[in-house]
PDB file of N, CA and C in Angstrom:
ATOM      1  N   UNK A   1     -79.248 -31.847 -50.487  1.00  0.00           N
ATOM      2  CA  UNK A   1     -78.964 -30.597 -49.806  1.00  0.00           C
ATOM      3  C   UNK A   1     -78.878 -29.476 -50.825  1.00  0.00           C
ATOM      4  N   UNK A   2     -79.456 -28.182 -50.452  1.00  0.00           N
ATOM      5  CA  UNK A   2     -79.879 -27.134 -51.083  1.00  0.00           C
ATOM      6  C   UNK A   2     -77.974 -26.575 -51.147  1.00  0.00           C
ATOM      7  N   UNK A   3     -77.277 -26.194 -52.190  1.00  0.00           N
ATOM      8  CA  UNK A   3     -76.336 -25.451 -52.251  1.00  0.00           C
ATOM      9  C   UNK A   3     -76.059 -24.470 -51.825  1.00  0.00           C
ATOM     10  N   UNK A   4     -75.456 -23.876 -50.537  1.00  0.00           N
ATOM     11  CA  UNK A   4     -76.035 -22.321 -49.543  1.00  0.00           C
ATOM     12  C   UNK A   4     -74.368 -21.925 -50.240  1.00  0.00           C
ATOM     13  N   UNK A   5     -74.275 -20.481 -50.637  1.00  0.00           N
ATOM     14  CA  UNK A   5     -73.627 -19.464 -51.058  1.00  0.00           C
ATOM     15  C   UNK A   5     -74.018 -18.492 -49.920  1.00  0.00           C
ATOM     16  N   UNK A   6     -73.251 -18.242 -49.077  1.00  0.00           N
ATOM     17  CA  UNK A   6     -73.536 -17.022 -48.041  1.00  0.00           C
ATOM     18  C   UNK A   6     -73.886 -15.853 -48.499  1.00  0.00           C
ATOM     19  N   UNK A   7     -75.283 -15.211 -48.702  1.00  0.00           N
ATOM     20  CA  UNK A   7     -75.409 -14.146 -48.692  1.00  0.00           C
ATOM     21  C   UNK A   7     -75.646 -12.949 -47.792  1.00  0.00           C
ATOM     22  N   UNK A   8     -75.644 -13.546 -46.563  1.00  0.00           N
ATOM     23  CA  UNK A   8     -75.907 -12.218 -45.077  1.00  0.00           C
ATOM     24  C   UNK A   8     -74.717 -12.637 -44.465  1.00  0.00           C
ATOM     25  N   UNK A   9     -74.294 -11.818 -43.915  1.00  0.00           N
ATOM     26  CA  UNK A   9     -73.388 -11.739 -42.557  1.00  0.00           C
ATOM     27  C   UNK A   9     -73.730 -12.364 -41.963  1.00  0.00           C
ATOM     28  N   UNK A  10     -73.000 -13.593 -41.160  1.00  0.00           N
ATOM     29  CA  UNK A  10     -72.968 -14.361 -40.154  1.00  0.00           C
ATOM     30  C   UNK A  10     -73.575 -13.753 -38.746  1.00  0.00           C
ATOM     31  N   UNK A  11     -72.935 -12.663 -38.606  1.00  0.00           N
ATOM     32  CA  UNK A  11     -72.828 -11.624 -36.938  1.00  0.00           C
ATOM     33  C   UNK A  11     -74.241 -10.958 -37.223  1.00  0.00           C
ATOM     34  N   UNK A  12     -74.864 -10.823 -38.190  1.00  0.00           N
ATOM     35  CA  UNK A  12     -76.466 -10.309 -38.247  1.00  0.00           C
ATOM     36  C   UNK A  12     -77.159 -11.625 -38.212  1.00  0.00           C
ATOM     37  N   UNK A  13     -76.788 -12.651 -38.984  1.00  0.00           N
ATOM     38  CA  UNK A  13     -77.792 -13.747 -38.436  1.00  0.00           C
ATOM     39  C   UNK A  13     -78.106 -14.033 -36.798  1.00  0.00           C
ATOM     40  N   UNK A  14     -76.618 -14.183 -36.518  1.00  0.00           N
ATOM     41  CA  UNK A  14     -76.643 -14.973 -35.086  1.00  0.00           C
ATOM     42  C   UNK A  14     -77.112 -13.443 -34.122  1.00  0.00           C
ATOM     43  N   UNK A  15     -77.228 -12.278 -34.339  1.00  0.00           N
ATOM     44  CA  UNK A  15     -77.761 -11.346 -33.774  1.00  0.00           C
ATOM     45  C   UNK A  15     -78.548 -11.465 -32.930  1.00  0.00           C
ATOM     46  N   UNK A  16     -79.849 -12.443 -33.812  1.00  0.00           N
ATOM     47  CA  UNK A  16     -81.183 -12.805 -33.113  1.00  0.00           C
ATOM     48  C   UNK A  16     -81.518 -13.490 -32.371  1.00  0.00           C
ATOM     49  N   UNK A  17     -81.868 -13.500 -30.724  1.00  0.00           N
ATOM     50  CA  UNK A  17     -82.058 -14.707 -29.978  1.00  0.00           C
ATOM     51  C   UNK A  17     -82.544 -15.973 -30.491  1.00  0.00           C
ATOM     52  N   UNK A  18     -83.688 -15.929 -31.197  1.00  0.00           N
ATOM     53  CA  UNK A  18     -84.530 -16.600 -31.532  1.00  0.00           C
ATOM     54  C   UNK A  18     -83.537 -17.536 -32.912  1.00  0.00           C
ATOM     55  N   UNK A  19     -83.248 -16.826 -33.686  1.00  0.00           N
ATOM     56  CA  UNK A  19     -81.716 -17.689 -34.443  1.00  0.00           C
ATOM     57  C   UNK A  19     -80.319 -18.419 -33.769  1.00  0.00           C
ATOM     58  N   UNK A  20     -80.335 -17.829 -32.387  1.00  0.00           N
ATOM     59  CA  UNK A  20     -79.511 -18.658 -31.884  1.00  0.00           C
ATOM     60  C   UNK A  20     -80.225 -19.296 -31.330  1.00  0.00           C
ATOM     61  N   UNK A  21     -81.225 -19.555 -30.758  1.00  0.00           N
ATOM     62  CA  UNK A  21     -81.939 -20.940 -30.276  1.00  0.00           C
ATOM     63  C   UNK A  21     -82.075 -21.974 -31.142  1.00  0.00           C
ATOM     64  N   UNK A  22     -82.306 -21.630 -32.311  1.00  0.00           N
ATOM     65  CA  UNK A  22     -82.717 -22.769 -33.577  1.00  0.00           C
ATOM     66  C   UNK A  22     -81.202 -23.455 -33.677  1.00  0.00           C
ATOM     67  N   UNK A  23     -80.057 -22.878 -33.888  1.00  0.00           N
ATOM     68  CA  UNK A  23     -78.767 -23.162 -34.022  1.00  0.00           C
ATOM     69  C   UNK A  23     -78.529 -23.741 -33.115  1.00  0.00           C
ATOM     70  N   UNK A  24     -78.759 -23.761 -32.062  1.00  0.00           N
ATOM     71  CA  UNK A  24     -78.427 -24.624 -30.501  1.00  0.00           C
ATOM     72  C   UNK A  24     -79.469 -26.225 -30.650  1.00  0.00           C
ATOM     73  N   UNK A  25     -80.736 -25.623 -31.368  1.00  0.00           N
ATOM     74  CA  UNK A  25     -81.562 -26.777 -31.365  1.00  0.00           C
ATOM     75  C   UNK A  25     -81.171 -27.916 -32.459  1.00  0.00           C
ATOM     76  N   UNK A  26     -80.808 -26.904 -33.221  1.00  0.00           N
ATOM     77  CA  UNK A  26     -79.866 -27.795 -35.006  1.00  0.00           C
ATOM     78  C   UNK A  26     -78.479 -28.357 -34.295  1.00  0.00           C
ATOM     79  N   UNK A  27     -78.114 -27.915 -33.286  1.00  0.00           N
ATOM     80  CA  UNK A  27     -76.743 -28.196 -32.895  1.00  0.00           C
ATOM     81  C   UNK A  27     -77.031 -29.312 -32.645  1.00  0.00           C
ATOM     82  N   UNK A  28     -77.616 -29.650 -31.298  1.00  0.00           N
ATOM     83  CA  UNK A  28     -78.055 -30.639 -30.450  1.00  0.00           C
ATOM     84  C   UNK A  28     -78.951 -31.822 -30.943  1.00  0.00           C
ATOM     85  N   UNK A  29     -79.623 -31.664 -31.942  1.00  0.00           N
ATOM     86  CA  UNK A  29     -80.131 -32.692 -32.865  1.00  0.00           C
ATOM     87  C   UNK A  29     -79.350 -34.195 -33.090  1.00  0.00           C
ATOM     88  N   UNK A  30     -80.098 -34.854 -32.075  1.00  0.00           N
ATOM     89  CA  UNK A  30     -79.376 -36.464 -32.417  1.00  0.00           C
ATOM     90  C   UNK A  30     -79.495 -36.907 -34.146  1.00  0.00           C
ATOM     91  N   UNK A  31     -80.816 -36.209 -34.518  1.00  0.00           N
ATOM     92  CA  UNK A  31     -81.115 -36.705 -36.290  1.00  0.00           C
ATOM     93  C   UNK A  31     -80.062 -36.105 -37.011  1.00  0.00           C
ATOM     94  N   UNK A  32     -79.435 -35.183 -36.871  1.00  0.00           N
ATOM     95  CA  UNK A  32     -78.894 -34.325 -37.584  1.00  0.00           C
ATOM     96  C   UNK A  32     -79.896 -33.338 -38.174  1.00  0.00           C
ATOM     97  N   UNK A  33     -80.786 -33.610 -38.638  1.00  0.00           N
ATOM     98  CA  UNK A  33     -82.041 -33.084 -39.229  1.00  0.00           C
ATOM     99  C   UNK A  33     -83.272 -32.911 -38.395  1.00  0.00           C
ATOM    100  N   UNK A  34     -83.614 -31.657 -38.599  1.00  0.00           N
ATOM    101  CA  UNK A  34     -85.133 -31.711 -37.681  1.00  0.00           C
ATOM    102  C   UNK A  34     -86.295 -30.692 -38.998  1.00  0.00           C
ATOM    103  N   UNK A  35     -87.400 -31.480 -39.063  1.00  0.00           N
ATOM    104  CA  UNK A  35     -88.072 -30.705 -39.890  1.00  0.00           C
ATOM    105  C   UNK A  35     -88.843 -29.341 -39.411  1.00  0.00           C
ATOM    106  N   UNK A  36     -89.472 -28.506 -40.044  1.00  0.00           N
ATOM    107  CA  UNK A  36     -90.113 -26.850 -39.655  1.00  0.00           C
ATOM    108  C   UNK A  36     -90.715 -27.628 -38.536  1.00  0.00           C
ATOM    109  N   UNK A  37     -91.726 -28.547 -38.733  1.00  0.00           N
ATOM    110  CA  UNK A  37     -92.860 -28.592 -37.492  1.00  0.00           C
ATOM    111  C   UNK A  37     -91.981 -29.266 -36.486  1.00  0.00           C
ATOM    112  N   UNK A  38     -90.967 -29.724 -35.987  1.00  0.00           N
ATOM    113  CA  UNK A  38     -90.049 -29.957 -34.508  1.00  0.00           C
ATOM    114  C   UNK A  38     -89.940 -29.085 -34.175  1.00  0.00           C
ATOM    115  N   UNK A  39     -89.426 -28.171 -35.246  1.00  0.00           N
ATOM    116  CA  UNK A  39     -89.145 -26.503 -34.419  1.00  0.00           C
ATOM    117  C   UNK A  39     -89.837 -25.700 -33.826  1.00  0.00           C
ATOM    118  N   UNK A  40     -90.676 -25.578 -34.910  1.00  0.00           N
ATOM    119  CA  UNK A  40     -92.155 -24.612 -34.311  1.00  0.00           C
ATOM    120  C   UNK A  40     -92.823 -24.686 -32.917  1.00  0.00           C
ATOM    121  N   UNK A  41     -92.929 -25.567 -31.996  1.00  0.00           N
ATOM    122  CA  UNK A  41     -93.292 -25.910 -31.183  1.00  0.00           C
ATOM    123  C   UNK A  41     -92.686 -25.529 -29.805  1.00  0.00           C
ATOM    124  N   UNK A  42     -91.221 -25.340 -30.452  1.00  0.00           N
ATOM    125  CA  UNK A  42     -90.275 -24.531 -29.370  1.00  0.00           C
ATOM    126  C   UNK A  42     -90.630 -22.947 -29.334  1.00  0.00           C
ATOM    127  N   UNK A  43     -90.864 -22.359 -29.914  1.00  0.00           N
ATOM    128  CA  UNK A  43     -91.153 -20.981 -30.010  1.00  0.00           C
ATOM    129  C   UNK A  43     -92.461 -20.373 -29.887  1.00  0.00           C
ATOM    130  N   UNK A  44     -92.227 -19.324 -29.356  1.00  0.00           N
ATOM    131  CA  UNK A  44     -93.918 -18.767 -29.525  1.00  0.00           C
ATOM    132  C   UNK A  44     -94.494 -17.732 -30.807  1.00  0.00           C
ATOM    133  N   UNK A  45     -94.313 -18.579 -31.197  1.00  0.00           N
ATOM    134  CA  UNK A  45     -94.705 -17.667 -32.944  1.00  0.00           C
ATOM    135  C   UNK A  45     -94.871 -18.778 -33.726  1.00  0.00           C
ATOM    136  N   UNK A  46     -95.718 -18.522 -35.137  1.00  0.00           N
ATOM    137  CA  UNK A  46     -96.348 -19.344 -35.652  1.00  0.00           C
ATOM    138  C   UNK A  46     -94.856 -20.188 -36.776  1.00  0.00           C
ATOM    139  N   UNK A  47     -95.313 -21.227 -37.659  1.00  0.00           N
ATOM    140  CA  UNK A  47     -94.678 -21.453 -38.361  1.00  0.00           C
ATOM    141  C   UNK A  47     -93.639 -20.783 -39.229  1.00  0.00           C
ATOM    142  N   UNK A  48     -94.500 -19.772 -40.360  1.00  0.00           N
ATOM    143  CA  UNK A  48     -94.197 -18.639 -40.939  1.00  0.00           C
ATOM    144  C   UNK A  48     -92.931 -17.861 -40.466  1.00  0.00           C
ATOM    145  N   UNK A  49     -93.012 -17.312 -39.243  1.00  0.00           N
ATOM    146  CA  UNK A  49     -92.123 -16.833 -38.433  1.00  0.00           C
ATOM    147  C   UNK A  49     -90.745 -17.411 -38.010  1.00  0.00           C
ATOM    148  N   UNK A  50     -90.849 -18.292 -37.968  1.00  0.00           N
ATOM    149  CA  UNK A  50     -90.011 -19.779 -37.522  1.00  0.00           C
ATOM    150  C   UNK A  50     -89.227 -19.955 -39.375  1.00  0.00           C
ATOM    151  N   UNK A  51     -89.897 -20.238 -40.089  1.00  0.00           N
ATOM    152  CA  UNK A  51     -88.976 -20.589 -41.257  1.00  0.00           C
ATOM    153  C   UNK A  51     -88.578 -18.772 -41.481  1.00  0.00           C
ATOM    154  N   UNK A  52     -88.759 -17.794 -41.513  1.00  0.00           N
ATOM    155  CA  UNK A  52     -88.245 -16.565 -42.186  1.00  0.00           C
ATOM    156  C   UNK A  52     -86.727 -16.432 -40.944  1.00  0.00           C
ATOM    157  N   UNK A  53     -86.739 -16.926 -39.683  1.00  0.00           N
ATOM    158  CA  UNK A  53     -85.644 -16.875 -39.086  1.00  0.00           C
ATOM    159  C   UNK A  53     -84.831 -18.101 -39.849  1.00  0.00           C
ATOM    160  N   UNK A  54     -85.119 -18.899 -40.484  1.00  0.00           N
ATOM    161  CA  UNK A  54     -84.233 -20.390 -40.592  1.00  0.00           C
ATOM    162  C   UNK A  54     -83.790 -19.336 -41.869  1.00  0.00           C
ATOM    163  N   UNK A  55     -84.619 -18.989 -43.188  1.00  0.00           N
ATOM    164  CA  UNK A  55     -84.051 -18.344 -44.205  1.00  0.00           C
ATOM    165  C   UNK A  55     -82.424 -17.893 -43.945  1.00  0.00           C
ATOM    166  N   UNK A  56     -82.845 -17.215 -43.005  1.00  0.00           N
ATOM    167  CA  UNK A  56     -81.606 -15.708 -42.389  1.00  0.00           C
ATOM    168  C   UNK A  56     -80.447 -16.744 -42.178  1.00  0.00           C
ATOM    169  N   UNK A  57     -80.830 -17.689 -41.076  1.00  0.00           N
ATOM    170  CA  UNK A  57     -79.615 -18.444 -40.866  1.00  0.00           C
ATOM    171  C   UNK A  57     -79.038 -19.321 -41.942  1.00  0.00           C
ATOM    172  N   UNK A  58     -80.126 -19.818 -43.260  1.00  0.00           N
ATOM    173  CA  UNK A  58     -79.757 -20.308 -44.376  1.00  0.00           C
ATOM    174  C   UNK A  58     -78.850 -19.303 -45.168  1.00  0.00           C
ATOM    175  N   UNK A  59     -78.811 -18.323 -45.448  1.00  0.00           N
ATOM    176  CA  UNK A  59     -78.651 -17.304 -45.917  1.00  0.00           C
ATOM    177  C   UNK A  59     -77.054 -16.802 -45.683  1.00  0.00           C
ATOM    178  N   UNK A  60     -77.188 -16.926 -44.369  1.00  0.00           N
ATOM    179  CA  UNK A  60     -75.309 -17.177 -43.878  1.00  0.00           C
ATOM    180  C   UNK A  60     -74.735 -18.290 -43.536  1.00  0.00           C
ATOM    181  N   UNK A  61     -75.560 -19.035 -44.509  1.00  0.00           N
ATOM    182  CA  UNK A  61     -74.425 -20.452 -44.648  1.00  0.00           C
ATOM    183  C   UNK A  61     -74.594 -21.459 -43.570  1.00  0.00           C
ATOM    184  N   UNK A  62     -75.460 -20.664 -42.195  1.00  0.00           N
ATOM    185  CA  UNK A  62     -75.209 -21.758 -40.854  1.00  0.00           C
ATOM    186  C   UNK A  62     -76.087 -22.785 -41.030  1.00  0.00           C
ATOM    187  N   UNK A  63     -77.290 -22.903 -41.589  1.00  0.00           N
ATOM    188  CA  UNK A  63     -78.709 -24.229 -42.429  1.00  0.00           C
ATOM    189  C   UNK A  63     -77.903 -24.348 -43.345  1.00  0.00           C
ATOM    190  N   UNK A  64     -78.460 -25.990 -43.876  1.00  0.00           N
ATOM    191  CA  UNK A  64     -78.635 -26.090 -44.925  1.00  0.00           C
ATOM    192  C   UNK A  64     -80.036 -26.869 -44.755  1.00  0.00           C
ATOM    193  N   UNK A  65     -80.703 -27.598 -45.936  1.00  0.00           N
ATOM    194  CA  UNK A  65     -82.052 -27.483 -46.379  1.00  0.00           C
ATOM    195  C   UNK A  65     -81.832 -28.598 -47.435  1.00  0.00           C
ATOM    196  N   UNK A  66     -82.967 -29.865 -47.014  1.00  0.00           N
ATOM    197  CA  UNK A  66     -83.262 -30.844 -47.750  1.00  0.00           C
ATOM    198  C   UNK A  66     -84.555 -31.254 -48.059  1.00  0.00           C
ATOM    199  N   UNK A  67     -85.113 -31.117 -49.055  1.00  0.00           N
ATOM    200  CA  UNK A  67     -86.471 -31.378 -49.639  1.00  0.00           C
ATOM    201  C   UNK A  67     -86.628 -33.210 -49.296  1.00  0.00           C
ATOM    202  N   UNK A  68     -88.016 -33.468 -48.363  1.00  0.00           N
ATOM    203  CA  UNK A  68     -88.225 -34.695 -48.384  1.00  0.00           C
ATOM    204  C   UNK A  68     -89.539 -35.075 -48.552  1.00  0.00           C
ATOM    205  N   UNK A  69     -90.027 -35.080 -49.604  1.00  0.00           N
ATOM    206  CA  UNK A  69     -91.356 -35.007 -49.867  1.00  0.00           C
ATOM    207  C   UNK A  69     -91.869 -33.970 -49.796  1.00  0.00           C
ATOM    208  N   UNK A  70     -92.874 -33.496 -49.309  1.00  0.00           N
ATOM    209  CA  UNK A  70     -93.616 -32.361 -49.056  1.00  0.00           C
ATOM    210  C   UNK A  70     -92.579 -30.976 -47.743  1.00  0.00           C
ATOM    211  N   UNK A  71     -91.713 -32.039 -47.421  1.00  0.00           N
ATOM    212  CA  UNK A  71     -91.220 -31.382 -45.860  1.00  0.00           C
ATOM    213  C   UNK A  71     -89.795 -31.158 -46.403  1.00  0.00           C
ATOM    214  N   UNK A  72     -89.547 -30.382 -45.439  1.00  0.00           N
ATOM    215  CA  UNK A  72     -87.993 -29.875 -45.621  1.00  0.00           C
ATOM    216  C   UNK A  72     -87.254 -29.827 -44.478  1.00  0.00           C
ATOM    217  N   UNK A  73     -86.356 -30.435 -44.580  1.00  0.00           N
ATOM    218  CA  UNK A  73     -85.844 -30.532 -43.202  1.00  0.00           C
ATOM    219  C   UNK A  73     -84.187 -29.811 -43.181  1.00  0.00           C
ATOM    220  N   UNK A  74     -84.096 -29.892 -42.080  1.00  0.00           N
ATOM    221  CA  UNK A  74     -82.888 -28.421 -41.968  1.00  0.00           C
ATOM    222  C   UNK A  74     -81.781 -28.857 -40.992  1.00  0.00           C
ATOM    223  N   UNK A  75     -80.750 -28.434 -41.098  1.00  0.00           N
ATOM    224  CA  UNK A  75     -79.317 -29.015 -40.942  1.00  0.00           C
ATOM    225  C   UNK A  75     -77.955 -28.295 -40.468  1.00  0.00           C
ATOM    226  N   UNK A  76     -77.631 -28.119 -39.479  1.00  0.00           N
ATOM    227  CA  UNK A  76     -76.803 -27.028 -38.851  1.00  0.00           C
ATOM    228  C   UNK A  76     -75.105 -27.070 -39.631  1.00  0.00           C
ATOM    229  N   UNK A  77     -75.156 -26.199 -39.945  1.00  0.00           N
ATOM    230  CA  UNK A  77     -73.333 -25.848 -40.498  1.00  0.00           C
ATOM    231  C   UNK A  77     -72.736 -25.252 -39.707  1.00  0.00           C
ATOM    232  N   UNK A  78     -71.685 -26.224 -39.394  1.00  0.00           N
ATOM    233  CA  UNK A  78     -70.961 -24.986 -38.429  1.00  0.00           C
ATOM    234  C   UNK A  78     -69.500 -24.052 -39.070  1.00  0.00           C
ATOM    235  N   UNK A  79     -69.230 -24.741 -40.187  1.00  0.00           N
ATOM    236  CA  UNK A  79     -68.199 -23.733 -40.991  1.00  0.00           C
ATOM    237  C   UNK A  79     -68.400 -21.759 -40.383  1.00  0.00           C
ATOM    238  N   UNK A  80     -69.650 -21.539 -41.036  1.00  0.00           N
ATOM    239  CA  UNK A  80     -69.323 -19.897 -41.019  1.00  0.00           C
ATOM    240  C   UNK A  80     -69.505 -19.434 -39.277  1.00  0.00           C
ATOM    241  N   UNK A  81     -69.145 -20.121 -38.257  1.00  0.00           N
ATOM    242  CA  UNK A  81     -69.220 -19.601 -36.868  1.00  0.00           C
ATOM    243  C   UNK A  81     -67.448 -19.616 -36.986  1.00  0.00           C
ATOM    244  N   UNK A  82     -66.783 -20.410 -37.568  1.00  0.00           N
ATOM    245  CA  UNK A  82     -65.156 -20.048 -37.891  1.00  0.00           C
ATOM    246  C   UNK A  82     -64.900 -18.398 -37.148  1.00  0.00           C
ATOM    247  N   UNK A  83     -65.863 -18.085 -38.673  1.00  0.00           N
ATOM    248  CA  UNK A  83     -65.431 -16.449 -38.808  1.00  0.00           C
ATOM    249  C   UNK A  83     -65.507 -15.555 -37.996  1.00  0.00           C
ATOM    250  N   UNK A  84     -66.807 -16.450 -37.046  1.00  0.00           N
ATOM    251  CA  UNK A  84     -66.404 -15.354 -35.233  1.00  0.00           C
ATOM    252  C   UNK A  84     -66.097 -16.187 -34.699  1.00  0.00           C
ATOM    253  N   UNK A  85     -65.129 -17.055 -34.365  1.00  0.00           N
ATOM    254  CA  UNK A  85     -64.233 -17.300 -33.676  1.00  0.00           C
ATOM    255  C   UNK A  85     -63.151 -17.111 -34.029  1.00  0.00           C
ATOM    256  N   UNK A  86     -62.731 -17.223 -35.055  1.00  0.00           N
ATOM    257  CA  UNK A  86     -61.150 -16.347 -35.473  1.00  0.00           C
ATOM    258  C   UNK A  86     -61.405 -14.632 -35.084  1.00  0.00           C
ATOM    259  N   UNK A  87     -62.487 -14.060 -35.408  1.00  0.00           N
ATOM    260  CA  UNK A  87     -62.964 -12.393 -35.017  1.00  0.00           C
ATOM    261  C   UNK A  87     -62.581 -12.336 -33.191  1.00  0.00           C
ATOM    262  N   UNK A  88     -63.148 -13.195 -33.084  1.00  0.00           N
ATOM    263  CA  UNK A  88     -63.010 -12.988 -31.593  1.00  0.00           C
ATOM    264  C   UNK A  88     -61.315 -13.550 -30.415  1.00  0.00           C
ATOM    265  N   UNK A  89     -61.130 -14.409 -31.269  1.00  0.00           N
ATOM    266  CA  UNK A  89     -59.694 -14.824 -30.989  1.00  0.00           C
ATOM    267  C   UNK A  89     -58.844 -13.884 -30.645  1.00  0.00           C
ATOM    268  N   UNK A  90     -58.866 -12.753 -31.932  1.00  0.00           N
ATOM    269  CA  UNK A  90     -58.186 -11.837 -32.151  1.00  0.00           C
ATOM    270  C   UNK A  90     -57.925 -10.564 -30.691  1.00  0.00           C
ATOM    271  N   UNK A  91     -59.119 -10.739 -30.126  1.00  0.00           N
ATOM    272  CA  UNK A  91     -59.797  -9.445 -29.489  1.00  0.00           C
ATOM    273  C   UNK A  91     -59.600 -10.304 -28.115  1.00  0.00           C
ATOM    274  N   UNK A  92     -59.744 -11.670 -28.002  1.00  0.00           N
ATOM    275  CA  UNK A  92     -59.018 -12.656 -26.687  1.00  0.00           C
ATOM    276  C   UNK A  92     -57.682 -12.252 -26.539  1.00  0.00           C
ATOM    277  N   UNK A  93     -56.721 -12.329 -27.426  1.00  0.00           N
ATOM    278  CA  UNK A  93     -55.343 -12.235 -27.415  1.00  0.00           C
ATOM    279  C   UNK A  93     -55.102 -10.648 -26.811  1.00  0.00           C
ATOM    280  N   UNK A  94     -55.849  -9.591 -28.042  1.00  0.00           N
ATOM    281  CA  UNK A  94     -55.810  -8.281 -27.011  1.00  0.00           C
ATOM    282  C   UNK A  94     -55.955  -8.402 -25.637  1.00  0.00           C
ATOM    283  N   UNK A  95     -56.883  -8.872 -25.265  1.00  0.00           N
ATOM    284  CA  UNK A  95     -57.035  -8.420 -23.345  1.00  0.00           C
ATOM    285  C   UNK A  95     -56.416  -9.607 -22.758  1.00  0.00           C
ATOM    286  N   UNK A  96     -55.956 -10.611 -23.393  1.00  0.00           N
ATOM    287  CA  UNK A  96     -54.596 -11.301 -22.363  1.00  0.00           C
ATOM    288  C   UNK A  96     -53.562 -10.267 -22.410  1.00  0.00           C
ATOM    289  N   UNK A  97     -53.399  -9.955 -23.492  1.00  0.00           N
ATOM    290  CA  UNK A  97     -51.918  -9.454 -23.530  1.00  0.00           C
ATOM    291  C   UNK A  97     -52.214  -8.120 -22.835  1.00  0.00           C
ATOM    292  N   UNK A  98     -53.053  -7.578 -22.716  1.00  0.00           N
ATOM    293  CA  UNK A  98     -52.884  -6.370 -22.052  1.00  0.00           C
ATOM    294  C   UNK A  98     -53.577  -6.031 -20.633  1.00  0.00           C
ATOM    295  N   UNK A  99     -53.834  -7.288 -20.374  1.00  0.00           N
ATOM    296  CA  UNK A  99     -54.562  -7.465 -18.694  1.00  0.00           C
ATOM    297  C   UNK A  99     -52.877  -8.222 -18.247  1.00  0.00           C
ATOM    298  N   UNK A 100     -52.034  -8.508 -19.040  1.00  0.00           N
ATOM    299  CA  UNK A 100     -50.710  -9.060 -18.861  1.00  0.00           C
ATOM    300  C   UNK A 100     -50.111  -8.029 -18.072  1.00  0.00           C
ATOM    301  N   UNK A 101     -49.979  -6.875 -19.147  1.00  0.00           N
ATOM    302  CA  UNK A 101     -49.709  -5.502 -18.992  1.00  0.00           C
ATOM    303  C   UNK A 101     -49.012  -4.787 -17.661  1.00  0.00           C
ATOM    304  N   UNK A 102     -50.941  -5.007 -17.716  1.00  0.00           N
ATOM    305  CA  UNK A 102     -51.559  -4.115 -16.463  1.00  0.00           C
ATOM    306  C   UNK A 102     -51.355  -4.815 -15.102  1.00  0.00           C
ATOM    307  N   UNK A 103     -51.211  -6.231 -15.271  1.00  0.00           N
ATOM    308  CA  UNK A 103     -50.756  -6.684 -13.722  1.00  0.00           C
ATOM    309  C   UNK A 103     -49.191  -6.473 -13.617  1.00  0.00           C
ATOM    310  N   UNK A 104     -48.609  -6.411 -14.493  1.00  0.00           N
ATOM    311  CA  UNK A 104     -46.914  -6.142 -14.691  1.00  0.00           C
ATOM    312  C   UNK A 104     -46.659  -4.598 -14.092  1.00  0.00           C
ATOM    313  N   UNK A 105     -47.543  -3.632 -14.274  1.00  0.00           N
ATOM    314  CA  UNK A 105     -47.393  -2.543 -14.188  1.00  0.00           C
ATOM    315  C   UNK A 105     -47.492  -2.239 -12.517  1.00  0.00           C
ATOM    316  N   UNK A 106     -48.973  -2.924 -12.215  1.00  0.00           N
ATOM    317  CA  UNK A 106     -49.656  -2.809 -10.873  1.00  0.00           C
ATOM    318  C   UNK A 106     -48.267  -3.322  -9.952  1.00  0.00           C
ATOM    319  N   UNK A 107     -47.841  -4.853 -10.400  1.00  0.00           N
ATOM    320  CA  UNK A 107     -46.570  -5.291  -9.084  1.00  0.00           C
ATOM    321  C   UNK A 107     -45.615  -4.090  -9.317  1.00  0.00           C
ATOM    322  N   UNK A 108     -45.252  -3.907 -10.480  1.00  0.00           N
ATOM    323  CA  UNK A 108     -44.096  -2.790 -10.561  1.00  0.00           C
ATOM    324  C   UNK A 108     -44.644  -1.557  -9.363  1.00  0.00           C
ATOM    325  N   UNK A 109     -45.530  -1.127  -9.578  1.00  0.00           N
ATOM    326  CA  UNK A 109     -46.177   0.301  -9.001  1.00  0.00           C
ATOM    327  C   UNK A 109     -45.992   0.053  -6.951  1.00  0.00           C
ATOM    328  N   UNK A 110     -46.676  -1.218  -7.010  1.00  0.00           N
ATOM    329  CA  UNK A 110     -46.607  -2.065  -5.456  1.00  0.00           C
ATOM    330  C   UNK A 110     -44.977  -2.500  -5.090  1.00  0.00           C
ATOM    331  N   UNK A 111     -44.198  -2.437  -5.753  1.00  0.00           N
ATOM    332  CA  UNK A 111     -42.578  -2.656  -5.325  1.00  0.00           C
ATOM    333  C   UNK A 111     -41.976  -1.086  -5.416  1.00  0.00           C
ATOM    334  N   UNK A 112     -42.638  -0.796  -5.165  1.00  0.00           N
ATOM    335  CA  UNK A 112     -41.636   1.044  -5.568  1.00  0.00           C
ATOM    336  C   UNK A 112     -42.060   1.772  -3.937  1.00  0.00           C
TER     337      UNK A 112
END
């Protein structure tokens, strides 16, 4: 396995439909591993296209990347999705607590 050091933002990788499909497809992988040409076949764009999206997702840590002969096969991380789910946790807790609020307010308003 290729050593991935995050260099892009997570929230710009996963931006891209087409990067979250590969991540769903890396997810769901009984091999753990699926090489470029499994993938390619799902998408409508050529090879080329297909690995410059895997880069991006390599890039923020979510691939990693194993040389097997001529082929390289690729490997879903789920560590850096952490970082939006703790991001988003945060912003869950806001609108409980304040859809809490607002129904506290509404019975108050309806008993008066």
């Amino acid at each position: 396995m290729s050593v991935n050091h995050p260099t892009r933002d997570v929230f710009d990788a996963i931006a891209d439909p087409t990067r979250r499909q590969l991540i769903r497809l890396l997810a769901e992988a009984e091999t753990e591993e699926l090489p470029l040409h499994e993938l390619t076949p799902v998408f409508p764009m050529g090879r080329t296209a297909v690995s410059k999206h895997l880069t991006i997702l390599k890039e923020a840590g979510l691939v990693q990347d194993r040389k097997v002969g001529r082929e390289t096969r690729y490997k879903f991380n789920v560590a850096p999705l952490r970082e939006i789910q703790d991001w988003l946790s945060f912003y869950d807790k806001f609108w409980r607590t304040n859809l809490l609020r607002l129904d506290q307010l509404l019975k108050e308003d309806l008993e008066e």
